[in-house]
N, C-alpha and C. Protein backbone atom coordinates (compact mmCIF):
# COMPACT_ATOMS: atom_id res chain seq x y z
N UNK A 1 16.50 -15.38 5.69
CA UNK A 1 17.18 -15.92 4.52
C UNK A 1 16.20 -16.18 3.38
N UNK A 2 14.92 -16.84 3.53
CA UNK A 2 13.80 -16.68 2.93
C UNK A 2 13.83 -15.97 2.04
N UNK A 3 13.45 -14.37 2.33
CA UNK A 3 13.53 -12.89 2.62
C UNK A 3 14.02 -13.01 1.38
N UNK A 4 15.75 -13.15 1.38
CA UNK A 4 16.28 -12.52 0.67
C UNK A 4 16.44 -13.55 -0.82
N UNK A 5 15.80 -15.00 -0.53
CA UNK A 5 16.34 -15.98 -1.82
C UNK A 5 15.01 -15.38 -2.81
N UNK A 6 13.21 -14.97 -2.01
CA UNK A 6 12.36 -14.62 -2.97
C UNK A 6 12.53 -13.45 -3.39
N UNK A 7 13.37 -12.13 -2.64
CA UNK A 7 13.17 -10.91 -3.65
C UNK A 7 14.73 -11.54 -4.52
N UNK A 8 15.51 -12.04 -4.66
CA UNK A 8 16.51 -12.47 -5.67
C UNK A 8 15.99 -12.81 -6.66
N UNK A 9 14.76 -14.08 -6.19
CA UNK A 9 14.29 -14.62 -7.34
C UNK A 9 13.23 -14.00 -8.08
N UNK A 10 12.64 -13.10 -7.54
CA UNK A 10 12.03 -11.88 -8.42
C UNK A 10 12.57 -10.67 -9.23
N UNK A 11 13.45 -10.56 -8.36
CA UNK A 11 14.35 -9.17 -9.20
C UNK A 11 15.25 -9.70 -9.77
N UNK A 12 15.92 -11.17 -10.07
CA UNK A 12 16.44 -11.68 -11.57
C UNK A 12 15.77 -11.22 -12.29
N UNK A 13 14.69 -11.57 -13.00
CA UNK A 13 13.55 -11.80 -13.67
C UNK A 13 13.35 -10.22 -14.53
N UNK A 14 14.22 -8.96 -13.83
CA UNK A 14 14.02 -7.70 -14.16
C UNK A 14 14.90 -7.63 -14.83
N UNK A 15 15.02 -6.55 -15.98
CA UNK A 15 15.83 -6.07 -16.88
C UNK A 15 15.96 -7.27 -18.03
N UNK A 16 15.20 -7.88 -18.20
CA UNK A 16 15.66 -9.19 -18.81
C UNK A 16 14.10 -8.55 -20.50
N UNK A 17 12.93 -8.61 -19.61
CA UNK A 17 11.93 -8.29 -20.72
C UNK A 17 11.64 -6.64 -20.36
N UNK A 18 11.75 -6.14 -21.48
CA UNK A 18 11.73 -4.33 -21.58
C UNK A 18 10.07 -4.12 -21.24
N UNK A 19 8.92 -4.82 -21.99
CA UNK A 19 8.10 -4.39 -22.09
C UNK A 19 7.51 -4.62 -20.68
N UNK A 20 7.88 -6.30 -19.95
CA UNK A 20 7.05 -6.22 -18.50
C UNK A 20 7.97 -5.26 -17.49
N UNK A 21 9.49 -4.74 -18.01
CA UNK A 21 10.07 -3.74 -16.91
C UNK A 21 9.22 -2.75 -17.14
N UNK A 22 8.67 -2.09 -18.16
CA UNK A 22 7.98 -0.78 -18.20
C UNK A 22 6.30 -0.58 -17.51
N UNK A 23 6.38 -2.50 -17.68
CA UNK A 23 4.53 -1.91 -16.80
C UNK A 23 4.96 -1.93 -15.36
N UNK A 24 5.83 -2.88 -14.77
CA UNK A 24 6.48 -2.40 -13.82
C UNK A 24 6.50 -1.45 -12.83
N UNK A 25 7.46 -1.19 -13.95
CA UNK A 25 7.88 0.75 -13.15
C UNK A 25 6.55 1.91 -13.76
N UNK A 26 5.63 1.44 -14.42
CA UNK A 26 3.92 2.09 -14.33
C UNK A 26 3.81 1.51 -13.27
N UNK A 27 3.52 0.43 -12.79
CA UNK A 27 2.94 0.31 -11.80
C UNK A 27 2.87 0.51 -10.60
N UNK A 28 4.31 0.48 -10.32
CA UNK A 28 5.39 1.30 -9.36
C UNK A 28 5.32 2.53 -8.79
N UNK A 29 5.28 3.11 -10.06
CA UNK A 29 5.28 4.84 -9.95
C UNK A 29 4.03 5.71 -10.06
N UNK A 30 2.81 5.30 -10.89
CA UNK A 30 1.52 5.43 -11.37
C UNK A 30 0.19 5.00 -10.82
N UNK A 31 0.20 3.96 -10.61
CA UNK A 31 -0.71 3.09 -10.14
C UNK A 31 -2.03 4.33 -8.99
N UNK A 32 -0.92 5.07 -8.15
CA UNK A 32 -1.37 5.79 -6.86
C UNK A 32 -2.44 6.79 -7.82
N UNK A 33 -1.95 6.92 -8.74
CA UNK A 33 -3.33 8.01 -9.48
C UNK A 33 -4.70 7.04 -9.63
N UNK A 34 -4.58 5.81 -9.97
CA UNK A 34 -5.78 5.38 -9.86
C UNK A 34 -6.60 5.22 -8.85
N UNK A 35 -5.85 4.84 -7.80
CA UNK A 35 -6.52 4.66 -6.66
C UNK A 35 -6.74 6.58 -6.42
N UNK A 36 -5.90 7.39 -6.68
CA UNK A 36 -6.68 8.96 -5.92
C UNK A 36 -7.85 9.04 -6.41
N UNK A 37 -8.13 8.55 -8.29
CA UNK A 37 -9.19 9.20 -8.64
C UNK A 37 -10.91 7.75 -8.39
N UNK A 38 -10.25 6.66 -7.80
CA UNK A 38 -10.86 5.99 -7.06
C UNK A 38 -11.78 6.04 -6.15
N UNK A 39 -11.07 6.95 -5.06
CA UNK A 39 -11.49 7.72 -3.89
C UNK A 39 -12.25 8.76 -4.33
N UNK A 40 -11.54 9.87 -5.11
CA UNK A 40 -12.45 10.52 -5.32
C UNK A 40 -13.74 10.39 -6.30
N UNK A 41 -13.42 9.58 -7.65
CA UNK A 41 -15.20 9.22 -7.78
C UNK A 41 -16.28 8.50 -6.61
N UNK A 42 -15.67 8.25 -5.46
CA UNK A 42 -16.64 7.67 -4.42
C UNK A 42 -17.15 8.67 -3.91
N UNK A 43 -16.34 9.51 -3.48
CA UNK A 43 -16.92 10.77 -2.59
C UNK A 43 -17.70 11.89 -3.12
N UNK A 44 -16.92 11.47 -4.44
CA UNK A 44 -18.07 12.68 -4.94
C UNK A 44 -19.83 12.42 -5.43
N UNK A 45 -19.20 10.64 -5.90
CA UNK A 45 -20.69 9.74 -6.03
C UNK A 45 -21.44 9.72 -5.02
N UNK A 46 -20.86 9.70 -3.49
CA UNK A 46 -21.79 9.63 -2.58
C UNK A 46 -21.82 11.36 -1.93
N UNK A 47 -21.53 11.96 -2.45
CA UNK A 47 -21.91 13.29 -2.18
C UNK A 47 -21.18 13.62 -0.55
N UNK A 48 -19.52 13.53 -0.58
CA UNK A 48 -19.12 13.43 0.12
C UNK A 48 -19.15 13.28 2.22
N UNK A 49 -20.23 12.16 2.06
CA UNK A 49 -20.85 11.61 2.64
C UNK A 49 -19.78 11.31 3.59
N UNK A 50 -20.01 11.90 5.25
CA UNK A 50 -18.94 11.66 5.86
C UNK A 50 -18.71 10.36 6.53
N UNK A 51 -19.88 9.62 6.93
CA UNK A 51 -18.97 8.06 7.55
C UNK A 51 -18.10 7.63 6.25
N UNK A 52 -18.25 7.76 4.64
CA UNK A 52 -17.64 6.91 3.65
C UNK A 52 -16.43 7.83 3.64
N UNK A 53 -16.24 9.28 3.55
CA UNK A 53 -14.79 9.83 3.64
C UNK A 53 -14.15 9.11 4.81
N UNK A 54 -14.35 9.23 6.34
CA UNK A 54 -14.34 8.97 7.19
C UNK A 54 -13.82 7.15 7.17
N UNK A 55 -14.00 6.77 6.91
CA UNK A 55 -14.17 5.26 6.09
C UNK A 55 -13.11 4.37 4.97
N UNK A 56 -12.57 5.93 4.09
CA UNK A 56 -11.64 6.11 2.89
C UNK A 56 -10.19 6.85 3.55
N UNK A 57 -10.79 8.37 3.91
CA UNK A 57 -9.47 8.50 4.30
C UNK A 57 -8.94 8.66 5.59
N UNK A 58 -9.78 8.07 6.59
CA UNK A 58 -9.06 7.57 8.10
C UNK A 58 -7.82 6.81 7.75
N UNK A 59 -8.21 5.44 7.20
CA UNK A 59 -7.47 4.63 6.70
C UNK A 59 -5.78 4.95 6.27
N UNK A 60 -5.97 5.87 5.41
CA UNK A 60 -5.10 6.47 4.29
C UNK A 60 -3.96 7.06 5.60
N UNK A 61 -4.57 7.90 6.93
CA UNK A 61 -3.98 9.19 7.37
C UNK A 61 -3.39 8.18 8.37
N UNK A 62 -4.30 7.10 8.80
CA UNK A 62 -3.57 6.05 9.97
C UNK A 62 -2.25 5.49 9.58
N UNK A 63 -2.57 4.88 7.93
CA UNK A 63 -1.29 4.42 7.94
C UNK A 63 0.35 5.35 7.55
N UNK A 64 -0.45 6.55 6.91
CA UNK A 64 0.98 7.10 6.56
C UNK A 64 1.38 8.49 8.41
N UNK A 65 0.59 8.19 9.31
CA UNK A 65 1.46 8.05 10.60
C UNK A 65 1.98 6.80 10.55
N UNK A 66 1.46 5.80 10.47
CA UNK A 66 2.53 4.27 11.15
C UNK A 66 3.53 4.98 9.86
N UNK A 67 3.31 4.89 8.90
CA UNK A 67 4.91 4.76 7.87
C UNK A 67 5.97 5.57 8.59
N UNK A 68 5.21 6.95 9.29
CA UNK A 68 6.28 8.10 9.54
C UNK A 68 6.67 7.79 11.01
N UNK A 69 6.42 7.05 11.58
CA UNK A 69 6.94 6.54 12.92
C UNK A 69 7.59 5.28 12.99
N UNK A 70 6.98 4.54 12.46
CA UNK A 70 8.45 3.24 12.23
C UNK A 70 9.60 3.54 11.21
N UNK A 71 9.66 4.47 10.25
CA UNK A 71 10.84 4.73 9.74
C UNK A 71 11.27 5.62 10.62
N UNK A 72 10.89 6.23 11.94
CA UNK A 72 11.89 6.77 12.70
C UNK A 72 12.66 5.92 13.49
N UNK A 73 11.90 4.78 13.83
CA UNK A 73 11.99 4.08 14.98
C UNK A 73 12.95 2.59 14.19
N UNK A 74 13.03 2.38 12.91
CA UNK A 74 13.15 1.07 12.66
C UNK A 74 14.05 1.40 11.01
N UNK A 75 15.80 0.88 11.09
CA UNK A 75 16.09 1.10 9.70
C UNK A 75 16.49 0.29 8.97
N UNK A 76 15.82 -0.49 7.75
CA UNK A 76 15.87 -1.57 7.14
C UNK A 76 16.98 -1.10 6.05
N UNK A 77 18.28 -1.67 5.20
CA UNK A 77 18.75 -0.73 4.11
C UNK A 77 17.82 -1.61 2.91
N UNK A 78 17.87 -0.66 2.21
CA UNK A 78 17.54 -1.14 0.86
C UNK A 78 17.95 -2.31 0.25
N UNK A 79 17.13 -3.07 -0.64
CA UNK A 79 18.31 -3.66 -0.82
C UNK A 79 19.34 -3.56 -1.88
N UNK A 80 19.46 -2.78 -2.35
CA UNK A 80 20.39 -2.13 -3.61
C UNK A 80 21.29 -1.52 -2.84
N UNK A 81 20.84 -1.19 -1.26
CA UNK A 81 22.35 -0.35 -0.32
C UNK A 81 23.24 -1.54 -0.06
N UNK A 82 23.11 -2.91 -0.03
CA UNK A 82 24.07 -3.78 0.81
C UNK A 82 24.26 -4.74 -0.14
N UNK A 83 23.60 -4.53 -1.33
CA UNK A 83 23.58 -5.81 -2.22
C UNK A 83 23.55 -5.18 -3.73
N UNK A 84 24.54 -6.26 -4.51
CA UNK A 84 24.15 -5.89 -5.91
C UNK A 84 22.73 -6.43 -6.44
N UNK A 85 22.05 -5.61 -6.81
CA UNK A 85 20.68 -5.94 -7.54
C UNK A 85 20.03 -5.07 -8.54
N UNK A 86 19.65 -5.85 -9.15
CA UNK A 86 18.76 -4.96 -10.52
C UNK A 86 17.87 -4.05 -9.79
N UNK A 87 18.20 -2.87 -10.14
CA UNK A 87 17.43 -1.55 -9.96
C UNK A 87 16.60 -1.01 -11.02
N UNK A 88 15.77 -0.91 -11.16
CA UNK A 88 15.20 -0.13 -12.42
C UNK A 88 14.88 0.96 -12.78
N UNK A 89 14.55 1.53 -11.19
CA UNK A 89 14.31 3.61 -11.58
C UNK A 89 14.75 3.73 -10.04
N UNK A 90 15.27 5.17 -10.39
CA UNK A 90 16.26 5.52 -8.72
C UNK A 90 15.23 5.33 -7.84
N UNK A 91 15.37 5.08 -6.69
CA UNK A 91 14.92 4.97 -5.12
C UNK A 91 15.38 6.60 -4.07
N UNK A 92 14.80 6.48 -3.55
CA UNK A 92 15.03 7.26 -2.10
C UNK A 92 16.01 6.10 -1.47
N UNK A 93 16.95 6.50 -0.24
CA UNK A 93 18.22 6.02 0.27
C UNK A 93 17.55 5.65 1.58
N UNK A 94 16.06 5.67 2.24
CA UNK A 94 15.96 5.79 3.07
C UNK A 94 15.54 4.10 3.35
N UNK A 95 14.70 4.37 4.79
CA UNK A 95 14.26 2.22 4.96
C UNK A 95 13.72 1.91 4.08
N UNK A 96 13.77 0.52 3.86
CA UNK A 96 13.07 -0.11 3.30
C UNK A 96 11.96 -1.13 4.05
N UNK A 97 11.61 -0.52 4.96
CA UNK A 97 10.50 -1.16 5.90
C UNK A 97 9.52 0.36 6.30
N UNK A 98 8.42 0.56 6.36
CA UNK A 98 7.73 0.14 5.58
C UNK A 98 7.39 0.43 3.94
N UNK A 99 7.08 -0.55 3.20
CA UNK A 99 6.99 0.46 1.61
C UNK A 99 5.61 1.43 1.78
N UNK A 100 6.13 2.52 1.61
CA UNK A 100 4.63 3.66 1.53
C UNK A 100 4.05 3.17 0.62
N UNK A 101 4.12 3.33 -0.72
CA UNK A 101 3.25 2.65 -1.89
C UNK A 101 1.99 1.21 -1.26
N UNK A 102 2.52 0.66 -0.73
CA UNK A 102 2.19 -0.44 -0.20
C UNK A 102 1.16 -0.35 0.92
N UNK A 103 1.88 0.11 1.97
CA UNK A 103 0.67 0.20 3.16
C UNK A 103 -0.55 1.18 2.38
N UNK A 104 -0.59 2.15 2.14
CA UNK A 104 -1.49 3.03 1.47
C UNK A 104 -2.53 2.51 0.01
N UNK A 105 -1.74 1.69 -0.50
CA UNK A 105 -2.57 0.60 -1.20
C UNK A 105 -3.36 0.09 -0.92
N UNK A 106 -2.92 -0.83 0.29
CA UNK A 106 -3.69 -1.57 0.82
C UNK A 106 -4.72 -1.05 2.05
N UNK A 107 -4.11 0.20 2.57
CA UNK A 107 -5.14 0.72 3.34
C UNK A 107 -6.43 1.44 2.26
N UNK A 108 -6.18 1.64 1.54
CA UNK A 108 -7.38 2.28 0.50
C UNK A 108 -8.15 1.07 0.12
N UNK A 109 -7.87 0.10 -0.17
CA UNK A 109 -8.38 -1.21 -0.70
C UNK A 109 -9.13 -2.09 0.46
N UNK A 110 -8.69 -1.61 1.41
CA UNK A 110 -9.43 -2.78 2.58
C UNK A 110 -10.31 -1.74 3.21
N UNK A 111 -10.15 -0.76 3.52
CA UNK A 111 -11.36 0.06 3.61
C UNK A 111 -12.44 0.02 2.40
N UNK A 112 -12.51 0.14 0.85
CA UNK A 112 -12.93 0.31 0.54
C UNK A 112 -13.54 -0.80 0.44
N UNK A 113 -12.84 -2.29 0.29
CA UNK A 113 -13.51 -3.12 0.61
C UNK A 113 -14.79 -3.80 1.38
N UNK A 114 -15.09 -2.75 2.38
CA UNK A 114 -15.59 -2.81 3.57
C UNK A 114 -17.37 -2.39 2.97
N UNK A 115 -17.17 -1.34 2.17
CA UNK A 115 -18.40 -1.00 1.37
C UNK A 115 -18.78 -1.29 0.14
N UNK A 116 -18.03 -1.79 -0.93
CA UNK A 116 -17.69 -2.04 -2.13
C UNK A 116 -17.13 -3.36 -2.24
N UNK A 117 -17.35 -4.47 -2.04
CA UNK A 117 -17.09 -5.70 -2.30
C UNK A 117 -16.21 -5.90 -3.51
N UNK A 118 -16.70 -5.76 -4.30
CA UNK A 118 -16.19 -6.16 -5.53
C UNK A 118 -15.27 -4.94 -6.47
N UNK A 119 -15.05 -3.47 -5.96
CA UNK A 119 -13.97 -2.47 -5.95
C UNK A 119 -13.24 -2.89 -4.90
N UNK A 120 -13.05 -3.38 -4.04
CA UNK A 120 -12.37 -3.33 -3.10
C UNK A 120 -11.59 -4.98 -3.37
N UNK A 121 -12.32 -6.23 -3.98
CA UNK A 121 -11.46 -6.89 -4.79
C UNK A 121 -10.57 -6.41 -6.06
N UNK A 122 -11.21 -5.62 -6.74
CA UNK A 122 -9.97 -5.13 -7.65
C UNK A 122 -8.64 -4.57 -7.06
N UNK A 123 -9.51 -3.69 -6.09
CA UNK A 123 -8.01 -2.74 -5.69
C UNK A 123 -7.22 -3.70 -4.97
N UNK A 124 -7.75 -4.70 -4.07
CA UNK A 124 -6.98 -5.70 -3.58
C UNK A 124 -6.00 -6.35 -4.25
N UNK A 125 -5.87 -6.57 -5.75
CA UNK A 125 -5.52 -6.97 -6.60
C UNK A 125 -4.47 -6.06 -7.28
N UNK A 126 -4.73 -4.78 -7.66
CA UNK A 126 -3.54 -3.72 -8.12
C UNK A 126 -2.60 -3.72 -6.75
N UNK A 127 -3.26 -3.60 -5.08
CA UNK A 127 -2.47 -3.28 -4.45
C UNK A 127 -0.85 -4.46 -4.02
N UNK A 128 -1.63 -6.07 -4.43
CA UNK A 128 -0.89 -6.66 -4.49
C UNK A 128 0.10 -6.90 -5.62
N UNK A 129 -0.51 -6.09 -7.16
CA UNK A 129 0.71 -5.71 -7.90
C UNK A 129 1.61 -5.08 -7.77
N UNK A 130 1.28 -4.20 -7.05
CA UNK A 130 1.80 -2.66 -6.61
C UNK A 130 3.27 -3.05 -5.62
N UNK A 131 2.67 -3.89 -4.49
CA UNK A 131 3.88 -4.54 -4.15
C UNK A 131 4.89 -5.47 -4.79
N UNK A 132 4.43 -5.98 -5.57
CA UNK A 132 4.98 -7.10 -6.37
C UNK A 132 5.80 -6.15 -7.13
N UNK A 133 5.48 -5.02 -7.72
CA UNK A 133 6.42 -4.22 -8.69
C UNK A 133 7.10 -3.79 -7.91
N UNK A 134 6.89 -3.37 -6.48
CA UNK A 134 8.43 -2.77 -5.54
C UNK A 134 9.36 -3.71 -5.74
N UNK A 135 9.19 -5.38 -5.57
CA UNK A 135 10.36 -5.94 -5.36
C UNK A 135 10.74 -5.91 -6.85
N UNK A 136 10.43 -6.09 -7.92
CA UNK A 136 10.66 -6.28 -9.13
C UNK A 136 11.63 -5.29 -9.61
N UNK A 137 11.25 -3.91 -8.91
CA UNK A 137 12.14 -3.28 -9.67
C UNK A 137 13.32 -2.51 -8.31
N UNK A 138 13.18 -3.26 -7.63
CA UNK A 138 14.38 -4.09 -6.79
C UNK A 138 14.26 -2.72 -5.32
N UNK A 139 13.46 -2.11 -5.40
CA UNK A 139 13.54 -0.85 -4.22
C UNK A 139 12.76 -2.03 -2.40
N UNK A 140 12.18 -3.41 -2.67
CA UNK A 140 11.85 -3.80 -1.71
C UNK A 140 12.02 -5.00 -1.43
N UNK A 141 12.21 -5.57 -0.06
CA UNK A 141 12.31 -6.82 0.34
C UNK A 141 10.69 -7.38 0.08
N UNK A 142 10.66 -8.83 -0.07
CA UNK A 142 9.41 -9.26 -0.21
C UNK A 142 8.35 -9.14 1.19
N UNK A 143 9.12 -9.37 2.05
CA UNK A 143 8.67 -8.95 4.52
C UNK A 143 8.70 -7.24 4.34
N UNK A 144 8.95 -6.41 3.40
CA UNK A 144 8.73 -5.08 3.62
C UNK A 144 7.30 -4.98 2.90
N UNK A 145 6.88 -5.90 1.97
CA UNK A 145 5.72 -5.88 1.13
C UNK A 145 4.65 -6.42 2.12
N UNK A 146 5.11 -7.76 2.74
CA UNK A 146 3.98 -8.51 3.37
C UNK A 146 3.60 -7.50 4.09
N UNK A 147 4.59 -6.97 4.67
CA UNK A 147 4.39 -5.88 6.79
C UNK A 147 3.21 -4.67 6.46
N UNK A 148 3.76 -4.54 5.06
CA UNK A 148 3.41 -3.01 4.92
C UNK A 148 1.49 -3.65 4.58
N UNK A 149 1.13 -4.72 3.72
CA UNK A 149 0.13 -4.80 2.99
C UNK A 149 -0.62 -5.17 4.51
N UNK A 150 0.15 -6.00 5.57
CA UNK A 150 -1.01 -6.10 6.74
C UNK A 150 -1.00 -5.00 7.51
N UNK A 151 -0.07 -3.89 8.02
CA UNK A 151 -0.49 -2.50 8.30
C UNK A 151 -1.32 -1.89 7.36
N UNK A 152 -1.43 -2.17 6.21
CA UNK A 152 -2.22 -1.32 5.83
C UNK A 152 -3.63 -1.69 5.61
N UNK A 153 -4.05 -3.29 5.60
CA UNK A 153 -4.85 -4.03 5.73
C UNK A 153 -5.75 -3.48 7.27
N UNK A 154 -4.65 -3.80 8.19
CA UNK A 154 -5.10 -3.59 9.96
C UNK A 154 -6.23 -1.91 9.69
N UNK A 155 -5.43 -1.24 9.45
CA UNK A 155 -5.49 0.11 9.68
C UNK A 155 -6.87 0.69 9.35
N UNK A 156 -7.16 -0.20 7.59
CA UNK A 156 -8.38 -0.11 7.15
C UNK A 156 -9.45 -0.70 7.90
N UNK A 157 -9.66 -2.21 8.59
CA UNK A 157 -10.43 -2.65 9.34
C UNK A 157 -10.34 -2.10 10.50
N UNK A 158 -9.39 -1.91 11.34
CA UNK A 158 -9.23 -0.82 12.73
C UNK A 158 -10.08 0.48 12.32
N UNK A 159 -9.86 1.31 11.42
CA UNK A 159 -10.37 2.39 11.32
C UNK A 159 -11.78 2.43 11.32
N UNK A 160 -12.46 1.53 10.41
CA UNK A 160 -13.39 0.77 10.44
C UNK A 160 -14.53 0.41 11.66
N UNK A 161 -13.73 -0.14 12.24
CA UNK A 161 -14.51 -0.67 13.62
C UNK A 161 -14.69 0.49 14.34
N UNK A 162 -13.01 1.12 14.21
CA UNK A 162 -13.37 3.11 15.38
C UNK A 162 -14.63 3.52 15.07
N UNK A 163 -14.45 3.72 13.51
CA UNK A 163 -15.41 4.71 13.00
C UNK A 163 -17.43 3.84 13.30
N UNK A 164 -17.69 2.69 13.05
CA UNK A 164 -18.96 1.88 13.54
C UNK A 164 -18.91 1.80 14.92
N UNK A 165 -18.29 2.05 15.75
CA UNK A 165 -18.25 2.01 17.42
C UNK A 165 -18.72 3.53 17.95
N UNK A 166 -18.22 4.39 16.79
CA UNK A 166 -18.83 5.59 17.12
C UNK A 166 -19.64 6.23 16.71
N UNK A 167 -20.33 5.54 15.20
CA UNK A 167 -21.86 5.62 15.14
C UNK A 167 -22.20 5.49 16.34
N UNK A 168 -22.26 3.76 16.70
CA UNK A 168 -22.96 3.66 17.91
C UNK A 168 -23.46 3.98 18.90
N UNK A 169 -21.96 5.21 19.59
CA UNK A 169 -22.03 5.86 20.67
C UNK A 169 -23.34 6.67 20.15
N UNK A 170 -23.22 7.43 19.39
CA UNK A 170 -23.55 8.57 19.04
C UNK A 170 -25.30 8.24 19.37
N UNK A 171 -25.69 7.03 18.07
CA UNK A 171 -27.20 6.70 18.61
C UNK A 171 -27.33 6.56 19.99
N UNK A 172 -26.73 5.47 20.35
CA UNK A 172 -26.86 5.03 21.80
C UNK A 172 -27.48 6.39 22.69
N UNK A 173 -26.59 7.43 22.65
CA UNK A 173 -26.52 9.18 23.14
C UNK A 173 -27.66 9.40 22.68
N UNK A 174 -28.26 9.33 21.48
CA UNK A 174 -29.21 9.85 20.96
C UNK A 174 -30.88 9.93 21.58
């Protein structure tokens, strides 16, 4: 019930000012180019250096399997399918658990975090806009934002640890 009184009380708040609906739905829809060309000024800065790809887009590939297996396994409706609510740009009809935008945000951001302290606070920061504009422009529950930002959080530190456990092996072997 929570759930549903904070994305209400966020997606009032839409259609009301034109100029914050439009950064919005930029942020919404756009945002993912910054973070691609993110990634790629890293890789190409570090001379596509494989523990940091390895590092960047483990992360990325872990979570959009979890996205493509719990939307088989798990179907949330939208909430614009069961409820009247301010919509702001069409949606896909499909779950609304997990938000892709979201886990992938945050899996790019907490990995990158991992090497980049202070890029990896920024992106921490767009990625939590990023969710904040799903519910705003009404395509997400606020528990589809949290779920998705700690899968995608997990995924980056999990990947993380795989990937430093198998340095290890490797010296260890060595």
């Amino acid at each position: 019930m929570m759930d549903l009184k904070l994305f209400k009380m966020i997606n009032r708040l839409s259609g009301h000012w034109s100029p914050i609906d439009r950064i919005m739905i930029f942020i919404s829809n756009r945002i993912r180019f910054a973070y691609l060309l993110i990634i790629l000024y890293l890789l190409i800065k570090n001379r596509f250096n494989k523990i940091i790809a390895g590092n960047i887009i483990g992360p990325i590939l872990t979570s959009l399997v979890a996205h493509f297996f719990i939307k088989l396994f798990f179907k949330r409706p939208r909430p614009f399918i069961k409820r009247r609510v301010g919509i702001l740009i069409p949606s896909k009809m499909d779950s609304s658990f997990p938000s892709k935008h979201t886990i992938l945000a945050f899996a790019a951001s907490s990995s990158i975090m991992m090497f980049r302290r202070k890029l990896g606070t920024v992106m921490m920061g767009m990625s939590a806009l990023t969710g904040f504009s799903r519910v705003w422009v009404g395509h997400h529950y606020p528990s589809d934002i949290l779920g998705s930002a700690v899968l995608g959080s997990l995924a980056g530190v999990m990947t993380r640890n795989i990937s430093l456990s198998n340095d290890e092996d490797k010296q260890s072997a060595d």
